[in-house]
N, C-alpha and C. Protein backbone atom coordinates (compact mmCIF):
# COMPACT_ATOMS: atom_id res chain seq x y z
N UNK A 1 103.67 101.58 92.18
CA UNK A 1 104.14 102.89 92.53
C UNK A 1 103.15 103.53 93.49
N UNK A 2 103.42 103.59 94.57
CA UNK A 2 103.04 104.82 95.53
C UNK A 2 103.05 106.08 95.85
N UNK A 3 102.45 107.25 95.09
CA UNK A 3 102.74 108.31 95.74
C UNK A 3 101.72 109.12 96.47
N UNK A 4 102.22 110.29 96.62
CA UNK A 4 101.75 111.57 97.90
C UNK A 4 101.68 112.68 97.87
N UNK A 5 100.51 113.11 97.60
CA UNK A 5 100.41 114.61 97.40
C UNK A 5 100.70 115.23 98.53
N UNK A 6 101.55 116.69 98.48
CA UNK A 6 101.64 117.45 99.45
C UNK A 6 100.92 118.80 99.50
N UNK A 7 100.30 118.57 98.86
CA UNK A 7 99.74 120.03 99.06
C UNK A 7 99.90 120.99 97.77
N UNK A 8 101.06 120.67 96.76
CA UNK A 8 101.94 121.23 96.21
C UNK A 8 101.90 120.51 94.52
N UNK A 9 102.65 119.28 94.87
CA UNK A 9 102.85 118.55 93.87
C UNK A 9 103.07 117.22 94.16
N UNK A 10 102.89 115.86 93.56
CA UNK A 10 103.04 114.68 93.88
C UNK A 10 104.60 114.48 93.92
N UNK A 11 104.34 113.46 95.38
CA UNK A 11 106.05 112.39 95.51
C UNK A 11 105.77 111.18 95.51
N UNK A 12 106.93 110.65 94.95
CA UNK A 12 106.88 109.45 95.12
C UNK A 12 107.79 108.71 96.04
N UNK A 13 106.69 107.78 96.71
CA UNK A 13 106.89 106.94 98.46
C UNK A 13 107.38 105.98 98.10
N UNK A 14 108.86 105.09 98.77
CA UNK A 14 109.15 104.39 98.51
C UNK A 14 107.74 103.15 98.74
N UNK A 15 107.61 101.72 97.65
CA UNK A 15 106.62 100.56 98.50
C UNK A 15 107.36 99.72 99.15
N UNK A 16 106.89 99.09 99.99
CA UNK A 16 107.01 98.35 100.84
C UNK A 16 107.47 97.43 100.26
N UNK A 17 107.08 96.32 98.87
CA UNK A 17 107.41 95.48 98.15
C UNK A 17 108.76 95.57 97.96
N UNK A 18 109.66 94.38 97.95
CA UNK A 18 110.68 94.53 98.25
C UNK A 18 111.12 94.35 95.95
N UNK A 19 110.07 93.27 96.12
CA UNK A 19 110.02 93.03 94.18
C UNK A 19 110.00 94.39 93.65
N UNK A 20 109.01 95.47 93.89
CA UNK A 20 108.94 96.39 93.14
C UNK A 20 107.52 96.25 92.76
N UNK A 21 107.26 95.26 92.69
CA UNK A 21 105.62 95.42 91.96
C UNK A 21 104.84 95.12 92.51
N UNK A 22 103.47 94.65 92.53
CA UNK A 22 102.68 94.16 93.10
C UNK A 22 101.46 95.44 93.16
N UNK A 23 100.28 94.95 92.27
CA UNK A 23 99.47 96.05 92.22
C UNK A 23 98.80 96.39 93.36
N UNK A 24 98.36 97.38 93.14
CA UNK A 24 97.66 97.82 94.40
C UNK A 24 96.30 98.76 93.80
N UNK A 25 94.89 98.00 94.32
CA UNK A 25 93.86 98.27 93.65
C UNK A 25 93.04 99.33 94.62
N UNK A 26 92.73 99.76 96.06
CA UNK A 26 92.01 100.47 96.40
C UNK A 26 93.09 101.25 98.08
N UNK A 27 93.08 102.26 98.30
CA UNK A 27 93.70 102.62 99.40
C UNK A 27 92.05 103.87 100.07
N UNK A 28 92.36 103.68 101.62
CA UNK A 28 91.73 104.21 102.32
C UNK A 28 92.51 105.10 103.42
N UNK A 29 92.80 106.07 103.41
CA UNK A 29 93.40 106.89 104.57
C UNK A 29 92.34 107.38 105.61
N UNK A 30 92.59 106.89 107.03
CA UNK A 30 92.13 107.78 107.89
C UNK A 30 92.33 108.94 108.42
N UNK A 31 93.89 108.76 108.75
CA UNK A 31 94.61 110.24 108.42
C UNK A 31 95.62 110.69 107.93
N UNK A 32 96.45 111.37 107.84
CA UNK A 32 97.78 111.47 107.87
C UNK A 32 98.51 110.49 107.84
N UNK A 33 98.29 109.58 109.66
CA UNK A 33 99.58 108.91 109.73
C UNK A 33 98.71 107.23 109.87
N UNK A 34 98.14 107.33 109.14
CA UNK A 34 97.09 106.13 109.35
C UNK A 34 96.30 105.70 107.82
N UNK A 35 97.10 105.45 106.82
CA UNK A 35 96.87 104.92 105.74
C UNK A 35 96.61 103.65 105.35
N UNK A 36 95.78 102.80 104.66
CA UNK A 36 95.94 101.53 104.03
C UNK A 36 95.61 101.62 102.71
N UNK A 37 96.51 100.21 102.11
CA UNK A 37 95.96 100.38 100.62
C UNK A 37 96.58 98.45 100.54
N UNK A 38 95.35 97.88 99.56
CA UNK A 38 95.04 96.73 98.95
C UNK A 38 95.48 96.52 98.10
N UNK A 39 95.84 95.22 97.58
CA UNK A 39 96.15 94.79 96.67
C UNK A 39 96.76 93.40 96.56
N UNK A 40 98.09 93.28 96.19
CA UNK A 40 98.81 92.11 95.98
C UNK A 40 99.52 91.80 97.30
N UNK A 41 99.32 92.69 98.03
CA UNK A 41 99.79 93.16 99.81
C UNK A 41 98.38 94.15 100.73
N UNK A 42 98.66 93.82 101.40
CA UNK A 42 97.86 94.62 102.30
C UNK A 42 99.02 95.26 103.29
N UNK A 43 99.07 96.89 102.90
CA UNK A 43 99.87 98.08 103.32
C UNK A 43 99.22 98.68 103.79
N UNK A 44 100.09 99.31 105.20
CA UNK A 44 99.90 100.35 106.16
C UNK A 44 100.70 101.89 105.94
N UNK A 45 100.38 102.63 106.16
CA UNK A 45 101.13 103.85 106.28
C UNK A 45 101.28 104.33 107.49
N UNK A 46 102.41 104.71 108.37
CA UNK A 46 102.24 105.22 109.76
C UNK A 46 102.41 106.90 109.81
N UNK A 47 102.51 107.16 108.49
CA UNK A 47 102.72 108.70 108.95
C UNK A 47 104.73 108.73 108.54
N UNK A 48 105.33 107.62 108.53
CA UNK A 48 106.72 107.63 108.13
C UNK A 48 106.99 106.85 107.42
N UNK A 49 106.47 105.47 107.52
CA UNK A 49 106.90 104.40 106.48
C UNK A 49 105.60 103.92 105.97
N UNK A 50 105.69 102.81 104.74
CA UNK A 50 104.76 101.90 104.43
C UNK A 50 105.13 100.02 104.73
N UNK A 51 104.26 99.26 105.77
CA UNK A 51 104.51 98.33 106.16
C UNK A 51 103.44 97.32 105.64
N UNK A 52 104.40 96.17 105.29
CA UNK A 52 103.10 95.03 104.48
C UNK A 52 103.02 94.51 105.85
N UNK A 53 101.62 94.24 105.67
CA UNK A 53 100.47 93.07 107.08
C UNK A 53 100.30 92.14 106.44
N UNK A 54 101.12 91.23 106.39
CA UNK A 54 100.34 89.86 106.58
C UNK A 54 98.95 89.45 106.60
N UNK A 55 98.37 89.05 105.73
CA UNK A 55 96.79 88.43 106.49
C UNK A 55 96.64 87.43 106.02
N UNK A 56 95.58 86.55 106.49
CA UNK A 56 95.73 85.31 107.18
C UNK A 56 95.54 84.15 105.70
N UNK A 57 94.92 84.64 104.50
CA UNK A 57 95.00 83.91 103.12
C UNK A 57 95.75 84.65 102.17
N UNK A 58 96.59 85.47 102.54
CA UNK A 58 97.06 86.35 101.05
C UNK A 58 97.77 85.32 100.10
N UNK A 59 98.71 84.38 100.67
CA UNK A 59 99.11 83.50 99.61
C UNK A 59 98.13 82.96 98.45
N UNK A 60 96.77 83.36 98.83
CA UNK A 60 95.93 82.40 97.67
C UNK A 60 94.46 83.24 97.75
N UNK A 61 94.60 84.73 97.88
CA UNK A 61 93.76 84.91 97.41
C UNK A 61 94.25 86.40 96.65
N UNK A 62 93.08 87.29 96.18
CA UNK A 62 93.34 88.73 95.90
C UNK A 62 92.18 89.58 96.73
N UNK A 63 93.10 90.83 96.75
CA UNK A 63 92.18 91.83 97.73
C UNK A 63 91.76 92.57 96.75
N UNK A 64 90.81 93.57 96.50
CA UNK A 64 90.06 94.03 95.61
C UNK A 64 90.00 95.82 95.72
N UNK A 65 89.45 95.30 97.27
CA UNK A 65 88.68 96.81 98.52
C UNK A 65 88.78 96.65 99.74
N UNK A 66 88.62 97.85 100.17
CA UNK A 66 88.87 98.05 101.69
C UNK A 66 88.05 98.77 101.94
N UNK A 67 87.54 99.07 103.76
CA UNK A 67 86.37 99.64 104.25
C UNK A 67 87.18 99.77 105.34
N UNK A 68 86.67 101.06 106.40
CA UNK A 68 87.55 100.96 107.27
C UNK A 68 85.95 101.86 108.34
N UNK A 69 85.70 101.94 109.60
CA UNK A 69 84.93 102.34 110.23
C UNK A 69 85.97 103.13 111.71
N UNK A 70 87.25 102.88 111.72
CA UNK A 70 88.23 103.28 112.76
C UNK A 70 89.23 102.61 112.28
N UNK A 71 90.26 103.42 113.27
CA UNK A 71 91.50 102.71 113.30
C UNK A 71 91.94 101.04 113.52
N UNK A 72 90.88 100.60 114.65
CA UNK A 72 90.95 99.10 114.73
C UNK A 72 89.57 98.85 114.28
N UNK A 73 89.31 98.81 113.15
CA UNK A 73 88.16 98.75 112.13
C UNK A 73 88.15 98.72 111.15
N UNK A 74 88.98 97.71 110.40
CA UNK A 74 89.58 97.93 108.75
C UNK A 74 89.42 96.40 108.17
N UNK A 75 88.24 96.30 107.37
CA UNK A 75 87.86 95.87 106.33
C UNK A 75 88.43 95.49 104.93
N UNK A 76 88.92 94.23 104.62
CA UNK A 76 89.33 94.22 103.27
C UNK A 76 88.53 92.67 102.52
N UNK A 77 88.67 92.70 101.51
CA UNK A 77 87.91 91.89 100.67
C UNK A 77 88.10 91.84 99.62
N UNK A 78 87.63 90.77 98.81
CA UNK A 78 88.33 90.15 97.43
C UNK A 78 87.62 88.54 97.29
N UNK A 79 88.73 87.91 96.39
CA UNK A 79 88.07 86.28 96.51
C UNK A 79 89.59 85.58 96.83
N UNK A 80 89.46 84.53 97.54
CA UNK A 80 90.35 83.42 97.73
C UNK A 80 90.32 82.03 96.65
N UNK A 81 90.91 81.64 95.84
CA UNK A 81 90.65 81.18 94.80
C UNK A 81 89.52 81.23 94.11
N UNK A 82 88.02 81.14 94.32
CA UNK A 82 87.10 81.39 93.84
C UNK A 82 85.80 81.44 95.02
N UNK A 83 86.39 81.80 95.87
CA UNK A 83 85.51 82.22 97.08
C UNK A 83 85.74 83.26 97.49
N UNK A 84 84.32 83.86 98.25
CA UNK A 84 84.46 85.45 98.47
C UNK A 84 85.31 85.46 99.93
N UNK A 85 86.11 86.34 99.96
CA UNK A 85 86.93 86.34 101.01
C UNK A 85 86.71 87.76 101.46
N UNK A 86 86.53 87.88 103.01
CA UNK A 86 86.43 88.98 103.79
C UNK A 86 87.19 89.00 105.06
N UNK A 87 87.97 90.00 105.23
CA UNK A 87 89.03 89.68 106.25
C UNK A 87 88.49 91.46 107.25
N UNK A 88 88.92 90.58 109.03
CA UNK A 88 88.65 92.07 109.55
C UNK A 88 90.16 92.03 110.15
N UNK A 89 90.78 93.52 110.15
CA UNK A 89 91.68 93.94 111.62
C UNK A 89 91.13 94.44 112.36
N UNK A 90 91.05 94.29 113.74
CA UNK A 90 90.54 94.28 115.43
C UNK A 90 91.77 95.64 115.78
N UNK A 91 93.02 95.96 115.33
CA UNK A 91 93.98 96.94 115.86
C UNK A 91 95.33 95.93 116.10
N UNK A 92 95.00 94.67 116.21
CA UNK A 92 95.63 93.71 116.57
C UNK A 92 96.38 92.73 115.46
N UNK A 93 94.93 91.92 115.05
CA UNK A 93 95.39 90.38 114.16
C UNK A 93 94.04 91.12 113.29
N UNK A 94 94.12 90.11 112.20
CA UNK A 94 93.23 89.60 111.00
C UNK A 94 92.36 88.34 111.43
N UNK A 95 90.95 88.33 111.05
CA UNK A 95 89.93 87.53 111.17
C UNK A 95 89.47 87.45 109.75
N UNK A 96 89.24 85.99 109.20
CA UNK A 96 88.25 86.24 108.52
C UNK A 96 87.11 85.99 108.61
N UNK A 97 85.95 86.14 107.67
CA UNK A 97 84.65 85.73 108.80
C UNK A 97 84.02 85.11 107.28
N UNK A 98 83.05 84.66 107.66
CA UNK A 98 82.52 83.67 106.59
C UNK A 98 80.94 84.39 106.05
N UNK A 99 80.85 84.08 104.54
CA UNK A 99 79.77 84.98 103.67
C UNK A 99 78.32 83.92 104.47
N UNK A 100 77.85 84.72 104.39
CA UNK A 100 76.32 84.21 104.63
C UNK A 100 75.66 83.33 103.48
N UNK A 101 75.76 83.95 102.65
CA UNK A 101 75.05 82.93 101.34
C UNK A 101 76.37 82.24 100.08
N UNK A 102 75.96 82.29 99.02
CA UNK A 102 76.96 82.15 97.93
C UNK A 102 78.48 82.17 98.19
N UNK A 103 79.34 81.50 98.29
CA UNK A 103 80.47 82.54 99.24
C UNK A 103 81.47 82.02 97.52
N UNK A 104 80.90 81.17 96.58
CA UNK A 104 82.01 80.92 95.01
C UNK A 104 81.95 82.66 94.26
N UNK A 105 82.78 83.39 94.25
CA UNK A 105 82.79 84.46 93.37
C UNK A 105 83.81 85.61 94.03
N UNK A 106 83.66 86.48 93.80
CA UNK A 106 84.22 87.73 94.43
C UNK A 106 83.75 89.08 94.87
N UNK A 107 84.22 89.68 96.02
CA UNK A 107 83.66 90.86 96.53
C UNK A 107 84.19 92.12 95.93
N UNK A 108 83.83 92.52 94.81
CA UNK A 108 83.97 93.96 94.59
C UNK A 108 84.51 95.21 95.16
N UNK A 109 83.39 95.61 96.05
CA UNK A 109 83.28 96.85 96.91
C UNK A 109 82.83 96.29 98.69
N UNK A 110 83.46 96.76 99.52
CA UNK A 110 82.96 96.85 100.65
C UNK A 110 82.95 98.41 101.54
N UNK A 111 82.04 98.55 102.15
CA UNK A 111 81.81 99.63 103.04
C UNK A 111 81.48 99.93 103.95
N UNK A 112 81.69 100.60 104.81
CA UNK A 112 81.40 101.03 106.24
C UNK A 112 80.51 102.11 106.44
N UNK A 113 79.34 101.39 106.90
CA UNK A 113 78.22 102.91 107.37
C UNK A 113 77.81 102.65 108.87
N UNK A 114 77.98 103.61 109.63
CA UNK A 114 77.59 104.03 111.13
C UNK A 114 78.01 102.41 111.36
N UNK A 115 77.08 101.55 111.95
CA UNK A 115 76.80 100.23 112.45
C UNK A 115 77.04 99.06 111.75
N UNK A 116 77.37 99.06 110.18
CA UNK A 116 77.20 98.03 109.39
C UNK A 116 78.25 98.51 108.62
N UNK A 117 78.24 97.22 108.05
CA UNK A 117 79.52 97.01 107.13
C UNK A 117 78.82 96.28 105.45
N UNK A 118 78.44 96.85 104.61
CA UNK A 118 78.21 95.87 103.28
C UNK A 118 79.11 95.63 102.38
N UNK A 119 78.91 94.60 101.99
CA UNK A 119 79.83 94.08 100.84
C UNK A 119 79.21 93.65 99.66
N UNK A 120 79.42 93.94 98.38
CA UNK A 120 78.71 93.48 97.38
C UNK A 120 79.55 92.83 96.10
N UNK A 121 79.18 92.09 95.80
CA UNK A 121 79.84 91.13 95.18
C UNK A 121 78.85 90.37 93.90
N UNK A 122 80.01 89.37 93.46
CA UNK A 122 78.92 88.87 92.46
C UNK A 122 78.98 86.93 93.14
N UNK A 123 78.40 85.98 92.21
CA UNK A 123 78.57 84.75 92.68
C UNK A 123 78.04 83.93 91.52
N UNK A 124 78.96 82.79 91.89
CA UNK A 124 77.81 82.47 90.13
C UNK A 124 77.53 80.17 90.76
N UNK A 125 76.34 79.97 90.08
CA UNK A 125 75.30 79.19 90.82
C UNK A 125 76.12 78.05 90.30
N UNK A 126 76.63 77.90 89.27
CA UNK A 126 77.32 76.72 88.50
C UNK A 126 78.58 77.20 88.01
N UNK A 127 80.03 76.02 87.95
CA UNK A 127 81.33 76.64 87.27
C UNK A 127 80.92 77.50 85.69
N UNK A 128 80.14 76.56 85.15
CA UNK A 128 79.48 77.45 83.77
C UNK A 128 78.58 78.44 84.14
N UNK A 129 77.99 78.76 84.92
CA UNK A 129 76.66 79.74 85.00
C UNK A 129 77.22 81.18 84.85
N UNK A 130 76.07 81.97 84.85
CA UNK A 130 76.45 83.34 84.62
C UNK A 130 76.93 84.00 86.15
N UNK A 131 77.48 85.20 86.16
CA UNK A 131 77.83 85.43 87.15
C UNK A 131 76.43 86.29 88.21
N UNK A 132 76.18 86.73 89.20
CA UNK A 132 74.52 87.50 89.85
C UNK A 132 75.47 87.79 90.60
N UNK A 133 74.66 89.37 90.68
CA UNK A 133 74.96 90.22 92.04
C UNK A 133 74.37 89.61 93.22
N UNK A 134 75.61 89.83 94.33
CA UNK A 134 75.01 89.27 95.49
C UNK A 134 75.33 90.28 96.56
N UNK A 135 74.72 90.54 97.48
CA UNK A 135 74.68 91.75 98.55
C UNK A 135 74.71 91.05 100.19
N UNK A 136 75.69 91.60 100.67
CA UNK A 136 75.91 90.81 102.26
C UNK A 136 75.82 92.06 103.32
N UNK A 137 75.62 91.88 104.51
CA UNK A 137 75.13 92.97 105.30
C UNK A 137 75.78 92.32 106.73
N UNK A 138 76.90 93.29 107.38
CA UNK A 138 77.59 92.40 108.67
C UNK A 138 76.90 93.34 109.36
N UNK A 139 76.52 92.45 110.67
CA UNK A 139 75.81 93.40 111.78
C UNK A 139 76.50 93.77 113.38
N UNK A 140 77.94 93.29 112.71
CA UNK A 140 78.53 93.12 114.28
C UNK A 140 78.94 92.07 114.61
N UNK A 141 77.82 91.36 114.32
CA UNK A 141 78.43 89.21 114.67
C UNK A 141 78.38 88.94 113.45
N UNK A 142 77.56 88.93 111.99
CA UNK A 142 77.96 87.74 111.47
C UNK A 142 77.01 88.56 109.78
N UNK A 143 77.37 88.33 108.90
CA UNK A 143 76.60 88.32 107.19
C UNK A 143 75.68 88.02 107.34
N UNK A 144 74.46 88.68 106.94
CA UNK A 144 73.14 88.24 106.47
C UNK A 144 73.10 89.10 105.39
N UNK A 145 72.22 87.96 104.59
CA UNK A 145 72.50 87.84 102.55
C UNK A 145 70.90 88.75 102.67
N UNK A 146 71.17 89.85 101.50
CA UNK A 146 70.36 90.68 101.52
C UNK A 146 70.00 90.39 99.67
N UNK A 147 68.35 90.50 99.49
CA UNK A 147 68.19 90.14 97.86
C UNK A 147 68.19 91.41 97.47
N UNK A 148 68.19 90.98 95.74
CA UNK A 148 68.75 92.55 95.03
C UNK A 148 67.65 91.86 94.08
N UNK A 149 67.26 93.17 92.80
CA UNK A 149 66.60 92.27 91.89
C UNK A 149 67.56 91.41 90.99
N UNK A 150 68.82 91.57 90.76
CA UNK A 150 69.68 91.07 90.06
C UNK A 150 70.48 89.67 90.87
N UNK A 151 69.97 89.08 91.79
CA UNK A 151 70.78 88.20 92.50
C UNK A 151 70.83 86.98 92.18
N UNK A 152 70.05 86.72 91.40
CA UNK A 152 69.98 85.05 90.35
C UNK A 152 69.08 83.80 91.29
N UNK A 153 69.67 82.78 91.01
CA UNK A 153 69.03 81.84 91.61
C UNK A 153 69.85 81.41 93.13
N UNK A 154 69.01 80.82 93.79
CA UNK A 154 69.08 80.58 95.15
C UNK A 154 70.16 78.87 94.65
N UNK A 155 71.10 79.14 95.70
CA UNK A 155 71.76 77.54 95.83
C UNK A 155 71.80 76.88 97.34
């Protein structure tokens, strides 16, 4: 279920899902007519409708969070079967780009500050091992793995 405050009282927006369901875990509005929100789809809002985007692993993975720095600057993330998956939109298409360190686990939270983009996640060293926070830092071109005291062992 999607809805929309007006100012007033909440409505409810038709979704895009044609099933009806499909959760939806984090949304980011830039403005008005420039909405996204994550989940079992990756949805747009134009200000009139809500449109599912395609991106380039949704068949096999889950989205979690979104980060957005502009309009052609939108960040989403999650894991692809048991890899951390990070996808960018350019305004155009979907990229995904590849984790710097650990990439078995999932991305939590991602965010957008001025120049950088972090993502933090967990990863775990063995199918049995425990799970460690792991912290990634995009600089424009590419992840560099940033230590935390909680980040476990090196693989």
């Amino acid at each position: 279920m999607i809805e929309h405050w007006d100012g007033s009282a909440w409505q409810v927006v038709p979704s895009p899902d044609p099933r009806g369901g499909g959760q939806l875990d984090s949304v980011r509005a830039l403005s008005a007519d420039d909405v996204w929100a994550v989940g079992a789809h990756v949805i747009h809002w134009d200000g009139v409708s809500w449109t599912v985007l395609p991106s380039p692993n949704i068949s096999n993975s889950s989205i979690h969070t979104l980060a957005s720095a502009g309009p052609a600057d939108v960040w989403i993330a999650g894991a692809a079967t048991r890899d951390w998956l990070i996808e960018h939109w350019d305004g155009k298409r979907w990229s995904t780009t590849a984790a710097a360190a650990h990439s078995t686990g999932v991305v939590n939270a991602v965010t957008a500050l001025h120049d950088s983009i972090w993502a933090v996640g967990t990863h775990r060293a063995s199918s049995c091992g425990p799970d460690w926070a792991l912290i990634e830092r995009w600089d424009g071109k590419s992840w560099s793995y940033v230590h935390s005291p909680h980040d476990g062992p090196e693989s």
